[in-house]
N, C-alpha and C. Protein backbone atom coordinates (compact mmCIF):
# COMPACT_ATOMS: atom_id res chain seq x y z
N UNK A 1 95.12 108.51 120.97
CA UNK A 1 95.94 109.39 120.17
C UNK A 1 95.32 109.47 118.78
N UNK A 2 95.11 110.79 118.33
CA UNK A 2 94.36 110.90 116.90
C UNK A 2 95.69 110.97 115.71
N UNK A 3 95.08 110.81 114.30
CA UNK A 3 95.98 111.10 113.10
C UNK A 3 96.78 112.32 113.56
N UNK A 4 96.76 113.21 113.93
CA UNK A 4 97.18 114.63 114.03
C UNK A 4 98.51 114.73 114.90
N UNK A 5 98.08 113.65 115.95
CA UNK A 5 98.73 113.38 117.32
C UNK A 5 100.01 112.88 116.50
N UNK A 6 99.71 111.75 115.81
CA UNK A 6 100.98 110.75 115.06
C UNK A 6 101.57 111.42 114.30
N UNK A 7 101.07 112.16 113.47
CA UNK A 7 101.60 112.98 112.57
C UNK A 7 102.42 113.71 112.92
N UNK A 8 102.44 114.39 114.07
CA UNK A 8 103.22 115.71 115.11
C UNK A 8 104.60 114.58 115.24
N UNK A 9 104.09 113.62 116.16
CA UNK A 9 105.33 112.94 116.59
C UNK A 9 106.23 112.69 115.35
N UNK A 10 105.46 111.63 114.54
CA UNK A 10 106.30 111.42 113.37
C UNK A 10 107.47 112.54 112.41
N UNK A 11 107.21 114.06 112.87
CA UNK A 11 107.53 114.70 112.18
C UNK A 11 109.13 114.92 113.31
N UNK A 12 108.56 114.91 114.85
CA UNK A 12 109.83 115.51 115.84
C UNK A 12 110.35 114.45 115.90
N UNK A 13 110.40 112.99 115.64
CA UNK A 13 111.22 111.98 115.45
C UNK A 13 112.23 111.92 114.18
N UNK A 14 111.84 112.41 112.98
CA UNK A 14 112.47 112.74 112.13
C UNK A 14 113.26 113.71 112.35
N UNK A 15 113.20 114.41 113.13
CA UNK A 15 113.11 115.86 113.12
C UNK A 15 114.67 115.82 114.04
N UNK A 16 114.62 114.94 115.02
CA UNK A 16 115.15 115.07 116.02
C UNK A 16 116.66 113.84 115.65
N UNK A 17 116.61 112.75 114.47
CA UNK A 17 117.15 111.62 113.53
C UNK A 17 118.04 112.62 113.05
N UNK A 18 117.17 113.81 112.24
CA UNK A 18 117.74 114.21 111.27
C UNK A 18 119.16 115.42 111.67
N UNK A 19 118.55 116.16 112.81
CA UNK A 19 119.37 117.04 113.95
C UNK A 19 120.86 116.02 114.37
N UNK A 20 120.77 114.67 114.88
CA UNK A 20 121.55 114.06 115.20
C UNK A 20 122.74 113.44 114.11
N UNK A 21 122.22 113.30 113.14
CA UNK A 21 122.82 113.13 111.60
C UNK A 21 123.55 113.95 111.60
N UNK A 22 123.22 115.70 111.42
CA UNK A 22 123.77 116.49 110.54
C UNK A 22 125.03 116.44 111.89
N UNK A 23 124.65 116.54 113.20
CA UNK A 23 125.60 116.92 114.37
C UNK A 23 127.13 116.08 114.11
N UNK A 24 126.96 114.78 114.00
CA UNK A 24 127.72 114.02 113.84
C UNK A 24 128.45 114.20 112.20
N UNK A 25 128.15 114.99 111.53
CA UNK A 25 128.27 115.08 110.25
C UNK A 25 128.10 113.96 108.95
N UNK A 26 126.90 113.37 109.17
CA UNK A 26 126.81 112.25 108.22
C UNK A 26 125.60 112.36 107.34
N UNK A 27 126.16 112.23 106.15
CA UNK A 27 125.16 112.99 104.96
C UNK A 27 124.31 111.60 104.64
N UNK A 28 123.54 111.80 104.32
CA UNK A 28 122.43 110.65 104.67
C UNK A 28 122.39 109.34 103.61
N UNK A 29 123.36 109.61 102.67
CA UNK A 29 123.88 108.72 101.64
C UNK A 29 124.57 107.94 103.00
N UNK A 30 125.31 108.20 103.47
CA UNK A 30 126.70 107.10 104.27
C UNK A 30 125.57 107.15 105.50
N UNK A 31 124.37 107.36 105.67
CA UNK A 31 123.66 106.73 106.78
C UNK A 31 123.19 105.33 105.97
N UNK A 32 122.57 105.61 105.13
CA UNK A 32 122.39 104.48 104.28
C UNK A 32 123.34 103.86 104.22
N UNK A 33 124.23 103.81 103.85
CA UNK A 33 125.43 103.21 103.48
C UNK A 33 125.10 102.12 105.02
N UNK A 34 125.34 102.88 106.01
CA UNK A 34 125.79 102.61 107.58
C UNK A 34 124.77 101.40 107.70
N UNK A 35 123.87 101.55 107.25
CA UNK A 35 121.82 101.11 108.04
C UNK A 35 121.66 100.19 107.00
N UNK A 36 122.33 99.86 106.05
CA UNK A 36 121.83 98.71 104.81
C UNK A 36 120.33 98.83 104.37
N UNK A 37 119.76 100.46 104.65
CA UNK A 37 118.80 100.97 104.18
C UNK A 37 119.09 101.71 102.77
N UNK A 38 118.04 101.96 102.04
CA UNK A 38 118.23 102.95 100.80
C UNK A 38 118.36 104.49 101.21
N UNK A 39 118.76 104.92 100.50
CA UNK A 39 118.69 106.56 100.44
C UNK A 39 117.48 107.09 100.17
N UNK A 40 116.46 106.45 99.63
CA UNK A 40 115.23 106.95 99.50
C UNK A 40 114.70 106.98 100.90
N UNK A 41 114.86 105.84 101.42
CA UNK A 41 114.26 105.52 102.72
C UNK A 41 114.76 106.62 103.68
N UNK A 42 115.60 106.58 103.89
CA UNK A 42 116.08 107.88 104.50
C UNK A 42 115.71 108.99 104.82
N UNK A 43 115.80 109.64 103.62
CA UNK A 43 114.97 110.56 102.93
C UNK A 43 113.43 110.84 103.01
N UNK A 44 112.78 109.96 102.68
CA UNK A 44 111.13 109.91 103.42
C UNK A 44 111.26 110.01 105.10
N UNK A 45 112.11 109.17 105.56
CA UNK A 45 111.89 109.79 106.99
C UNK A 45 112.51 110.87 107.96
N UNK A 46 113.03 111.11 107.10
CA UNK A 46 113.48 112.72 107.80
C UNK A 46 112.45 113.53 107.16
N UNK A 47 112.12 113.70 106.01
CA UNK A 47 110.93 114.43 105.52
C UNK A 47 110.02 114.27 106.36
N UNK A 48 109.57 113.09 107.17
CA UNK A 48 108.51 113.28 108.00
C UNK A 48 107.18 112.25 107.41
N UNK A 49 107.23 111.62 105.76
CA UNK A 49 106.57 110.79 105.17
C UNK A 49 106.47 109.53 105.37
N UNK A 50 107.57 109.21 106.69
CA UNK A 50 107.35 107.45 106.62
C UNK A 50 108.14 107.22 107.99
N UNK A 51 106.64 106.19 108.64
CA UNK A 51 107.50 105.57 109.88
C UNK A 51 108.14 104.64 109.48
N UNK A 52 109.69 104.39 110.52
CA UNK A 52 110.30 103.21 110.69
C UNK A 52 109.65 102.22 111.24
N UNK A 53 110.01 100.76 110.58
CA UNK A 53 109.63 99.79 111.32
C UNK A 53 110.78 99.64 112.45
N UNK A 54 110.60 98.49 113.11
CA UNK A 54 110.79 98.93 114.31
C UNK A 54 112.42 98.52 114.09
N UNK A 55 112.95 97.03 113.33
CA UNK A 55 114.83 96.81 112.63
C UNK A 55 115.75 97.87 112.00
N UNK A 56 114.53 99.23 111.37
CA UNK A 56 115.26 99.94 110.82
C UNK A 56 115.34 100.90 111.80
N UNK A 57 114.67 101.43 112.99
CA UNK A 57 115.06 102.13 114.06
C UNK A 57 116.14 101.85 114.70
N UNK A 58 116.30 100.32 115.00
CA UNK A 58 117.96 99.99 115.93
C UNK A 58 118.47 100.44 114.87
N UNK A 59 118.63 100.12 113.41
CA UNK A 59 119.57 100.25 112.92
C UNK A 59 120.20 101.47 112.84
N UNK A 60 119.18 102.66 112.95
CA UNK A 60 119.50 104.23 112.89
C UNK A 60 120.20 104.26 114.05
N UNK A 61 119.33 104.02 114.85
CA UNK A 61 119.74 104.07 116.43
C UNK A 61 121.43 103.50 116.35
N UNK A 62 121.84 102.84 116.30
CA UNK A 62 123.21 102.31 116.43
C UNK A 62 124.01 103.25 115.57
N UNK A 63 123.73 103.52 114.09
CA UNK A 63 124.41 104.53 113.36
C UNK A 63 124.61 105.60 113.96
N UNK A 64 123.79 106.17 114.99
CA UNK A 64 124.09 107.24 114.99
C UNK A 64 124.41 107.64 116.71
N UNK A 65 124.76 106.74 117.20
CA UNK A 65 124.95 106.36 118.39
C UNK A 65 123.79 106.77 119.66
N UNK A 66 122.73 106.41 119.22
CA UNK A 66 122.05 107.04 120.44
C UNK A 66 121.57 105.98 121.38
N UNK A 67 121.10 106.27 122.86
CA UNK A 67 120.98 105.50 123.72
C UNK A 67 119.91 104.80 123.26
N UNK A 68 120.28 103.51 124.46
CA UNK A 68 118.59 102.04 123.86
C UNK A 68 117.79 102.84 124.25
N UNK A 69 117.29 103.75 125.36
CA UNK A 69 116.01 104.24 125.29
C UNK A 69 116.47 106.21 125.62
N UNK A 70 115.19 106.86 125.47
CA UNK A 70 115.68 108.05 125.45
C UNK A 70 114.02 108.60 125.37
């Protein structure tokens, strides 16, 4: 898999975080809030600028109720 490859994904993972957020109606301050992450952090990864490590993924993952795998 090249830079280009990661980059794509990284963007429809955000992409797809950020879709599930708005659905549920949770403004990304009270995801933070939810994830004992910052709002910056957040923010970079729905923008598409920053992978999750892998504690702050469950943690989204649970906020926002999505299945263990998918």
């Amino acid at each position: 898999m090249n830079e280009l490859q990661l980059n794509e994904s990284r963007l429809q993972i955000a992409a797809f975080i950020q879709n599930k957020r708005n659905e549920l109606g949770i403004s990304q301050a009270a995801l933070a809030e939810q994830t004992g992450m910052g709002i910056a952090t957040i923010k970079r990864f729905e923008s598409g600028k920053y992978w999750l490590n892998m504690k702050q993924y469950v943690m989204l993952r649970n906020a926002l109720q999505l299945p263990t795998s998918f």
